[in-house]
N, C-alpha and C. Protein backbone atom coordinates (compact mmCIF):
# COMPACT_ATOMS: atom_id res chain seq x y z
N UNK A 1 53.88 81.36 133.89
CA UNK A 1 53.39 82.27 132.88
C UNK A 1 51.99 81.81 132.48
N UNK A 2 51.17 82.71 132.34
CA UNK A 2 49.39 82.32 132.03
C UNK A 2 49.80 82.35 130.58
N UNK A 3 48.43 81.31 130.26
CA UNK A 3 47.94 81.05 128.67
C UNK A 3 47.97 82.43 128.22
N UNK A 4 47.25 83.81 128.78
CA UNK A 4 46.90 85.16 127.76
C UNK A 4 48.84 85.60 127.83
N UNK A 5 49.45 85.22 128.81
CA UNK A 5 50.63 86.40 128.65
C UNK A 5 51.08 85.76 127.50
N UNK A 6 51.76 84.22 127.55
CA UNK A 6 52.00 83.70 126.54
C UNK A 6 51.29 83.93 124.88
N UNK A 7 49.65 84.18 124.91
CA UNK A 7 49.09 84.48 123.82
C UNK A 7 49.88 85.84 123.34
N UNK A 8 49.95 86.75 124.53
CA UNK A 8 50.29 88.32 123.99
C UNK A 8 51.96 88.45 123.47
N UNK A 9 52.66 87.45 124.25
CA UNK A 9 53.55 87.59 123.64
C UNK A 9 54.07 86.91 121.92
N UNK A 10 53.74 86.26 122.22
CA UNK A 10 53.50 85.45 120.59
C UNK A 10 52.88 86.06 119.74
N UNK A 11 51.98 87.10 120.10
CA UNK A 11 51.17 87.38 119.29
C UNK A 11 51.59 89.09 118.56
N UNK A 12 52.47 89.68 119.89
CA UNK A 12 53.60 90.84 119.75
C UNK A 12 54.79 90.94 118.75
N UNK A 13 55.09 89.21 118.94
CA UNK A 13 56.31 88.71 118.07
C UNK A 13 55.77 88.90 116.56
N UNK A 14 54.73 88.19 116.38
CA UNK A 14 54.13 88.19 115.18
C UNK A 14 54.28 89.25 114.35
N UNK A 15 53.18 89.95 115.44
CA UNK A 15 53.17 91.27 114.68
C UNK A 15 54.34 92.48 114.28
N UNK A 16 55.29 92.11 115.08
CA UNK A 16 56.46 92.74 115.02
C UNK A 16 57.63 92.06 113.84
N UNK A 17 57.04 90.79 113.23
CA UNK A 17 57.83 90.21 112.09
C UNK A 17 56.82 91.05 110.94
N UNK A 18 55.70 91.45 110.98
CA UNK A 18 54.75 91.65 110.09
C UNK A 18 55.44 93.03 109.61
N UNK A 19 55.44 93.81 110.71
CA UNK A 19 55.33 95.51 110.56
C UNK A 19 57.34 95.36 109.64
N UNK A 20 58.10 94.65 110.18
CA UNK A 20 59.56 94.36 109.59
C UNK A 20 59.20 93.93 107.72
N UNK A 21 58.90 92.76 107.60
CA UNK A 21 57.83 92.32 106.71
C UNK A 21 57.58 93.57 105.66
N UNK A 22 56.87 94.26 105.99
CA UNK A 22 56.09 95.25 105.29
C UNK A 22 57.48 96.78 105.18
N UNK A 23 57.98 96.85 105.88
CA UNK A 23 59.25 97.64 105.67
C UNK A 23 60.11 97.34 104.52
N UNK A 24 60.10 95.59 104.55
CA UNK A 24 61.66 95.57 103.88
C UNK A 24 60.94 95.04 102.96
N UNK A 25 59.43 95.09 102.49
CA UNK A 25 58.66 94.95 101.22
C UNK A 25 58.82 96.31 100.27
N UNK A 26 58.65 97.68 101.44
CA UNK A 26 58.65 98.90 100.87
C UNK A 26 59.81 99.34 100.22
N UNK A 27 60.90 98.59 101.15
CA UNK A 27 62.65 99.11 100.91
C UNK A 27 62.78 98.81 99.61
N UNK A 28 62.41 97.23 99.23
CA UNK A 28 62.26 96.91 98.30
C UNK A 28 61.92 96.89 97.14
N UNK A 29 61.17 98.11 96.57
CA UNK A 29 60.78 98.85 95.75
C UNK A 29 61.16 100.26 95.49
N UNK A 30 62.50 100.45 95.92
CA UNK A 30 63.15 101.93 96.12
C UNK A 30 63.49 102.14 94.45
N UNK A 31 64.10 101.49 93.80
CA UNK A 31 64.59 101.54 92.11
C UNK A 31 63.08 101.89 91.31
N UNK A 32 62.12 101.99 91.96
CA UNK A 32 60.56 101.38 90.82
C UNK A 32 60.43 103.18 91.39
N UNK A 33 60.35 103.62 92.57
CA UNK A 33 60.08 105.39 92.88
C UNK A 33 60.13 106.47 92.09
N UNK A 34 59.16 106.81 91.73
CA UNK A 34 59.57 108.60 91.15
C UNK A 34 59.76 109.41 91.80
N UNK A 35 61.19 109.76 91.97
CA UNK A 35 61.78 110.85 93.06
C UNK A 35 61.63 112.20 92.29
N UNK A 36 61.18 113.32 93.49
CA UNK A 36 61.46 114.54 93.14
C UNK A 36 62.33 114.89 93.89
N UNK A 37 63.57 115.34 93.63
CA UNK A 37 64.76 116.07 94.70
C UNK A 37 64.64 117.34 95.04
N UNK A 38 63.85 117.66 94.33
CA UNK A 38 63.64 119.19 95.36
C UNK A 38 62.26 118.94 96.86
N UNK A 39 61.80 117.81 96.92
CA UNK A 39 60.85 117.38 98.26
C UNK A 39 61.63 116.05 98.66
N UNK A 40 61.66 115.62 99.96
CA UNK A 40 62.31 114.71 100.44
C UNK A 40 60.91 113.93 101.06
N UNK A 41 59.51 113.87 100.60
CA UNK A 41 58.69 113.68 101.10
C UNK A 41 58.49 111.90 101.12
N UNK A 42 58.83 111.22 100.40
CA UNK A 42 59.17 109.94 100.34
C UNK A 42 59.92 109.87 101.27
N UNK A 43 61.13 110.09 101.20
CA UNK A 43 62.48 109.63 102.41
C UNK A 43 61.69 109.89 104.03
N UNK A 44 61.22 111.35 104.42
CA UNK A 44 60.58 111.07 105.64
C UNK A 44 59.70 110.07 105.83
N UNK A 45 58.64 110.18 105.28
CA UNK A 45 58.03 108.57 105.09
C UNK A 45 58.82 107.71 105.30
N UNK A 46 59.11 106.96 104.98
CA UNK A 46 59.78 105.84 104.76
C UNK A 46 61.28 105.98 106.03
N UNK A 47 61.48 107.00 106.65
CA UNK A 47 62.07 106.99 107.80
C UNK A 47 61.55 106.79 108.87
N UNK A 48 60.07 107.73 108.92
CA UNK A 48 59.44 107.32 110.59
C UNK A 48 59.16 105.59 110.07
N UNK A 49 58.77 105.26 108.87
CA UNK A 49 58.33 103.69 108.67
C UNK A 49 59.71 102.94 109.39
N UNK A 50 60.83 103.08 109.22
CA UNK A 50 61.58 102.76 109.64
C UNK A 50 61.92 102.02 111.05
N UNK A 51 61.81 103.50 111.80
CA UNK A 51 61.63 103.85 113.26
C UNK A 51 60.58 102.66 113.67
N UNK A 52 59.27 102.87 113.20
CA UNK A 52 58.15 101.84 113.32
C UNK A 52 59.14 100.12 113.03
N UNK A 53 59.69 100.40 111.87
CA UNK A 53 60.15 98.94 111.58
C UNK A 53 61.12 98.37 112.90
N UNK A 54 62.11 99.15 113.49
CA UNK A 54 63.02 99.02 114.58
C UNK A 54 62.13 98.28 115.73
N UNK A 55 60.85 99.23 116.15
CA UNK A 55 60.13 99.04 117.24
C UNK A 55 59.60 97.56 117.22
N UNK A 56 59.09 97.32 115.66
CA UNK A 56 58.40 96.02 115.60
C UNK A 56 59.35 94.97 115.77
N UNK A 57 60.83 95.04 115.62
CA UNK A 57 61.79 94.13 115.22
C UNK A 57 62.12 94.06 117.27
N UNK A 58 62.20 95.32 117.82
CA UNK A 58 62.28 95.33 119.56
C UNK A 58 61.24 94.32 119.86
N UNK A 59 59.96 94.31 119.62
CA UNK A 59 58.88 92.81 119.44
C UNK A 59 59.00 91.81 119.30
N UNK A 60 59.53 91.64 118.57
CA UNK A 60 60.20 90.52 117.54
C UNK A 60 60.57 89.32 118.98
N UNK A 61 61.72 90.10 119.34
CA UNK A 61 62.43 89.32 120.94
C UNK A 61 61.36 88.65 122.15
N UNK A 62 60.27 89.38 121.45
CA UNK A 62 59.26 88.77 122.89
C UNK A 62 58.27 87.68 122.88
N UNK A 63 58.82 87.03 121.38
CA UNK A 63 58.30 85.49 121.29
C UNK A 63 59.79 84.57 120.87
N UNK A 64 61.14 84.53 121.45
CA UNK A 64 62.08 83.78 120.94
C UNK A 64 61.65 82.64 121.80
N UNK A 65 60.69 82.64 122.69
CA UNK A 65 60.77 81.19 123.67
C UNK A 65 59.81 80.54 122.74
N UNK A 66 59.23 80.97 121.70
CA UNK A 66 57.92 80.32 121.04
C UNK A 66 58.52 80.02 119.50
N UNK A 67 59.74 80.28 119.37
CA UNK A 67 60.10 80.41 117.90
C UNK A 67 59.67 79.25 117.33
N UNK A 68 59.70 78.42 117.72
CA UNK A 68 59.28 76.92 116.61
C UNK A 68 58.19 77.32 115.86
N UNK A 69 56.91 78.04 116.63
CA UNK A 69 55.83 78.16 115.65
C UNK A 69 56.22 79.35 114.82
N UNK A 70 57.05 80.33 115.37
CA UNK A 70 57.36 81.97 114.49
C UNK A 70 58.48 81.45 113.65
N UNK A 71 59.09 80.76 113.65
CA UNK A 71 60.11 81.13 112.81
C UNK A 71 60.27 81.01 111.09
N UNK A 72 59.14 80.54 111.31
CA UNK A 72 58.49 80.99 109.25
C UNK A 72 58.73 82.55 109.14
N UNK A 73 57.98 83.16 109.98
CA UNK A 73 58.33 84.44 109.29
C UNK A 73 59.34 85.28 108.96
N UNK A 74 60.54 84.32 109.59
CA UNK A 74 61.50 85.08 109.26
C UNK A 74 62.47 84.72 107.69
N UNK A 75 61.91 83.81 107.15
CA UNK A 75 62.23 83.22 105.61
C UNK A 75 61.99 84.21 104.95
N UNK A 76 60.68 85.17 104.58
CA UNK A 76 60.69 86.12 103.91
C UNK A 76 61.44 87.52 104.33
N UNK A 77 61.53 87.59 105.30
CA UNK A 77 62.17 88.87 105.92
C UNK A 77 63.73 88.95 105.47
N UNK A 78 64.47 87.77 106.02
CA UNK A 78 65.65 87.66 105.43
C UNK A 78 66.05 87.84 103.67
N UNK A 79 65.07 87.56 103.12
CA UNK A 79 64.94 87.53 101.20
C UNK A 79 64.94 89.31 100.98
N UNK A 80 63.79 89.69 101.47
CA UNK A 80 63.51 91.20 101.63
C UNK A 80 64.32 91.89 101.94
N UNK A 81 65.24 91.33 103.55
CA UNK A 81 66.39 92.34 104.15
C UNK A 81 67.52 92.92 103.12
N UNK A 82 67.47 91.28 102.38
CA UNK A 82 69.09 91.29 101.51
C UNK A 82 68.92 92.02 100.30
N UNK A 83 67.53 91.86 99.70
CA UNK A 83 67.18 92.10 98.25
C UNK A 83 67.42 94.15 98.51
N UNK A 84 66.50 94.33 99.49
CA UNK A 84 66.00 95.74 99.77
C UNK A 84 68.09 96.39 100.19
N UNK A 85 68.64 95.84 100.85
CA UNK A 85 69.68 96.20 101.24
C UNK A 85 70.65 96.47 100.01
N UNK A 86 70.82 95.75 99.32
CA UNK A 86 71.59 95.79 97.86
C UNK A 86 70.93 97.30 97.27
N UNK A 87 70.23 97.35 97.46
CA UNK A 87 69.80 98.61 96.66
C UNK A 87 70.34 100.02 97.46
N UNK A 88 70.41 100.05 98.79
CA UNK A 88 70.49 101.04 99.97
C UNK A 88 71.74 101.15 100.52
N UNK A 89 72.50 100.43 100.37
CA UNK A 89 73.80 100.14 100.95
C UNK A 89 74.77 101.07 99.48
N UNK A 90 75.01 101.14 98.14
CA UNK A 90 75.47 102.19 97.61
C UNK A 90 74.98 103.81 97.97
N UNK A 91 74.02 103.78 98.46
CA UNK A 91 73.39 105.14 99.12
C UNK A 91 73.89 105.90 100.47
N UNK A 92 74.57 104.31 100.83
CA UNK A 92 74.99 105.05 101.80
C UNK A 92 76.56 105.78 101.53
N UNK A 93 77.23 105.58 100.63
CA UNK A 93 78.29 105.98 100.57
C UNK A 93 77.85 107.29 99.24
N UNK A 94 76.95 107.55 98.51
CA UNK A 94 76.71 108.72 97.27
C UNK A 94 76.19 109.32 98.48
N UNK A 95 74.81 109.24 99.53
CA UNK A 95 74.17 110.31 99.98
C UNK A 95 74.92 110.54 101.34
N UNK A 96 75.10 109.19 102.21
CA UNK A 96 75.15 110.03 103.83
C UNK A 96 76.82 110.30 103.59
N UNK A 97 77.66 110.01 103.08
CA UNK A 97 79.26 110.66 102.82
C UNK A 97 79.46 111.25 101.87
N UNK A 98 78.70 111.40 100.87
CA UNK A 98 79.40 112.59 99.82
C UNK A 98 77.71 113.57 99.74
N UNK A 99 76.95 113.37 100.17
CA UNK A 99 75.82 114.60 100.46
C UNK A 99 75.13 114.71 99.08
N UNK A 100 74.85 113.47 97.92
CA UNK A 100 73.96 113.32 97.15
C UNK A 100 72.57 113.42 97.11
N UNK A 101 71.83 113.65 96.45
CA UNK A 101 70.61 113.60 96.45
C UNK A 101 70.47 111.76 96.89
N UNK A 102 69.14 111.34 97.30
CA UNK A 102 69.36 109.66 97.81
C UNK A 102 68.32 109.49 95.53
N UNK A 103 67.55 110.37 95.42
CA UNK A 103 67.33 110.32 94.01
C UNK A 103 67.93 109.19 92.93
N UNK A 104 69.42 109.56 93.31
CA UNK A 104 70.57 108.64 92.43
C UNK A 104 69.49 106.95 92.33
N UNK A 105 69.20 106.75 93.86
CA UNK A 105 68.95 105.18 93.26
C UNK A 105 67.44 104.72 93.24
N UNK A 106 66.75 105.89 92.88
CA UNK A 106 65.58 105.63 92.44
C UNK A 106 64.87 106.03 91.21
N UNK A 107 63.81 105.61 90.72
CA UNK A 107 64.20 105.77 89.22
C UNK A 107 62.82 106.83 88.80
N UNK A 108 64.64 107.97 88.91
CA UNK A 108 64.28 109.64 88.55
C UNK A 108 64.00 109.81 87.16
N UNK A 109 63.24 110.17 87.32
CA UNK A 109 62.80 111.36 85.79
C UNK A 109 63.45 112.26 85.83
N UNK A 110 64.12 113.08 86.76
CA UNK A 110 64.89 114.50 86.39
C UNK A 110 65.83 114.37 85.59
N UNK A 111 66.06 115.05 84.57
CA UNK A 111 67.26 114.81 83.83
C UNK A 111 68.51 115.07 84.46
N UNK A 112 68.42 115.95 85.09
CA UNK A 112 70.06 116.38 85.51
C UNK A 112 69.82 116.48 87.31
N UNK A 113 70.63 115.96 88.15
CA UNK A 113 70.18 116.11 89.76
C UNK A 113 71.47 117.09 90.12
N UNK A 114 71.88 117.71 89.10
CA UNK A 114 72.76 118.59 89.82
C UNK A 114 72.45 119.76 90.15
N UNK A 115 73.03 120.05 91.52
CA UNK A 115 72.27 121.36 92.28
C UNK A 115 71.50 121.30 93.59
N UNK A 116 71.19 119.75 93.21
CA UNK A 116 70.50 119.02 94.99
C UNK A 116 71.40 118.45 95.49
N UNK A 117 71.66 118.98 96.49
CA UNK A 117 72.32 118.36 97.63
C UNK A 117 71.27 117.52 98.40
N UNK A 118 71.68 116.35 99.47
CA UNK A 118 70.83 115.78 100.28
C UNK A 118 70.84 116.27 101.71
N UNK A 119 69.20 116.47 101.88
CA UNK A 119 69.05 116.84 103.31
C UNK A 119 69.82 116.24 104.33
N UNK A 120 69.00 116.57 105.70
CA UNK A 120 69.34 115.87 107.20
C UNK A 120 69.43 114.21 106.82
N UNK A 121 67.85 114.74 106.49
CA UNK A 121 66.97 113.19 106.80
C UNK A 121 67.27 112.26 105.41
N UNK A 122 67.85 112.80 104.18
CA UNK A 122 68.45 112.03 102.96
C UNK A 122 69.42 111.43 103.79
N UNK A 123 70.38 112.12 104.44
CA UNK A 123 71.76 111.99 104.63
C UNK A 123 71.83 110.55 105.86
N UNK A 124 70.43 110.80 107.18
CA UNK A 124 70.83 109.64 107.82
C UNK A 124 69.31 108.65 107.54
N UNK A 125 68.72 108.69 106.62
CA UNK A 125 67.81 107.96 106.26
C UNK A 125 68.75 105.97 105.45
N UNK A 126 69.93 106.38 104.64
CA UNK A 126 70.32 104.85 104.44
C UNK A 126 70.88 104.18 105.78
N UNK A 127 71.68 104.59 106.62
CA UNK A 127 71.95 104.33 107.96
C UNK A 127 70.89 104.02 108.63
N UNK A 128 69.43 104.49 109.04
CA UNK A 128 68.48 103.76 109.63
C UNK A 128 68.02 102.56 109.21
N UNK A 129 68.05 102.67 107.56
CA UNK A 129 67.42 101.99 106.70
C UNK A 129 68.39 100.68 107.00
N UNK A 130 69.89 100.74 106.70
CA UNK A 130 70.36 99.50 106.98
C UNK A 130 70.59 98.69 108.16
N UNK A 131 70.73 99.77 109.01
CA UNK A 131 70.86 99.39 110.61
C UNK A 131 69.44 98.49 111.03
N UNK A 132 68.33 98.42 110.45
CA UNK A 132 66.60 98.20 110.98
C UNK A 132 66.99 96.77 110.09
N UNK A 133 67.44 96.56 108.67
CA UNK A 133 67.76 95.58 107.89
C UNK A 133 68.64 94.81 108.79
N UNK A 134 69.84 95.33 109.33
CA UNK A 134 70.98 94.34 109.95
C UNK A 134 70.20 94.08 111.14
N UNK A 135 69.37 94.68 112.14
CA UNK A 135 69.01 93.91 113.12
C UNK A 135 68.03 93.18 112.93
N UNK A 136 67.10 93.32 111.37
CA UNK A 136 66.38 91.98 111.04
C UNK A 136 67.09 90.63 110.80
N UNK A 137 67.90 90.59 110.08
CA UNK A 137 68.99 89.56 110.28
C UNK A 137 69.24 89.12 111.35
N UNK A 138 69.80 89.66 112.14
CA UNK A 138 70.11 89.37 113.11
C UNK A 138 69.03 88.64 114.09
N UNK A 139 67.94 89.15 114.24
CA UNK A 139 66.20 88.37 114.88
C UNK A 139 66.30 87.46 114.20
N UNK A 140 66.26 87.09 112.77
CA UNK A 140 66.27 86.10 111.93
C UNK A 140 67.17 84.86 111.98
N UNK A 141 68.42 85.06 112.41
CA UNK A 141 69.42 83.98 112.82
C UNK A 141 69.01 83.33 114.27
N UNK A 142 68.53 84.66 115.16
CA UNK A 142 67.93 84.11 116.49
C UNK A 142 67.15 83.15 116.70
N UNK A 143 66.18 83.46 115.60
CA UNK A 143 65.03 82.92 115.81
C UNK A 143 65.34 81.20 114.98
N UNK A 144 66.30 81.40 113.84
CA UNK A 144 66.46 79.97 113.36
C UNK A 144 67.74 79.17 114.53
N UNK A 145 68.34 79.51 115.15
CA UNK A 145 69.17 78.62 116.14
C UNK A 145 68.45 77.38 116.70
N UNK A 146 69.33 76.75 117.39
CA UNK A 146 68.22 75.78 118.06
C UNK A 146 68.13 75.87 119.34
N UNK A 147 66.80 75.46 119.97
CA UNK A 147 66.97 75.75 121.18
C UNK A 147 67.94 75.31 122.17
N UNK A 148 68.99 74.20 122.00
CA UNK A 148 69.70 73.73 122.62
C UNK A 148 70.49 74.99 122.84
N UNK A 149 70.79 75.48 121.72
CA UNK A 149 72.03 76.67 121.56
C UNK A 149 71.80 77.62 122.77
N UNK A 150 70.57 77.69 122.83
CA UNK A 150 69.88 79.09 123.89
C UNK A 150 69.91 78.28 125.44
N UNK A 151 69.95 77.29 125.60
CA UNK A 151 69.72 76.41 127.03
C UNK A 151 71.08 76.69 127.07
N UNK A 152 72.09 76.68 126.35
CA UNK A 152 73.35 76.43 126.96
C UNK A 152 74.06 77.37 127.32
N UNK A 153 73.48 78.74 126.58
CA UNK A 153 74.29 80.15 127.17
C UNK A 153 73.73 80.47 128.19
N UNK A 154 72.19 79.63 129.26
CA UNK A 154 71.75 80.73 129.84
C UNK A 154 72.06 79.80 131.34
């Protein structure tokens, strides 16, 4: 393997803890939101961000041979995953199974949210949201193992 592939991959990883990083910074501020339930214009946002977050976390995998120097970044990610998840994980049972506004857990000004139902993208927006969280975890345990652990399964 050349010095640049090695640079690009390390440097893919990085950036793919960054773009995760910055997701489960955003997730993380879901209670602080002024939701309007009649626009779902936040939730799409914050879904394609998602999608983006998945892709960066698919990255993530393409520096585990380098983890000694990456694996700082995954200290904050894990704090973020859990903090941001606590908030998203009751959402998933008010919006994507009983068809709530996702509103409930952000902090609405509407007085009354009855009458909104939750869209498509309300409905499978906590499911992306936690699924992108559980496979940050999951990079995050990877990346803290030791390398012995990885010599011995392969």
């Amino acid at each position: 393997m050349s010095f640049a592939e090695i640079i690009l991959r390390a440097g893919v990883s990085a950036g793919g803890w960054l773009i995760f990083i910055g997701l489960a910074l955003t997730l993380a501020v879901v209670p602080e939101w002024d939701c309007d339930p009649a626009s779902d214009e936040i939730w799409r946002g914050t879904f394609f961000f998602g999608l983006l977050g998945l892709a960066g976390l698919l990255c993530v995998g393409q520096g585990v041979q380098w983890r000694a120097s990456l694996r700082w970044f995954a200290v904050p990610a894990v704090g973020l995953a859990l903090y941001a998840g606590s908030f998203i994980l009751p959402a998933l049972t008010t919006t994507s199974l009983n068809g709530e506004s996702l509103c409930l857990i952000a902090n609405s000004k509407v007085p009354s949210l009855e009458g909104y139902s939750a869209t498509t993208i309300e409905r499978l927006w906590p499911v992306l949201q936690l699924s992108v969280l559980g496979l940050g975890l999951v990079q995050s345990v990877r990346y803290w193992r030791s390398p012995a652990d990885v010599e011995t399964e392969q």
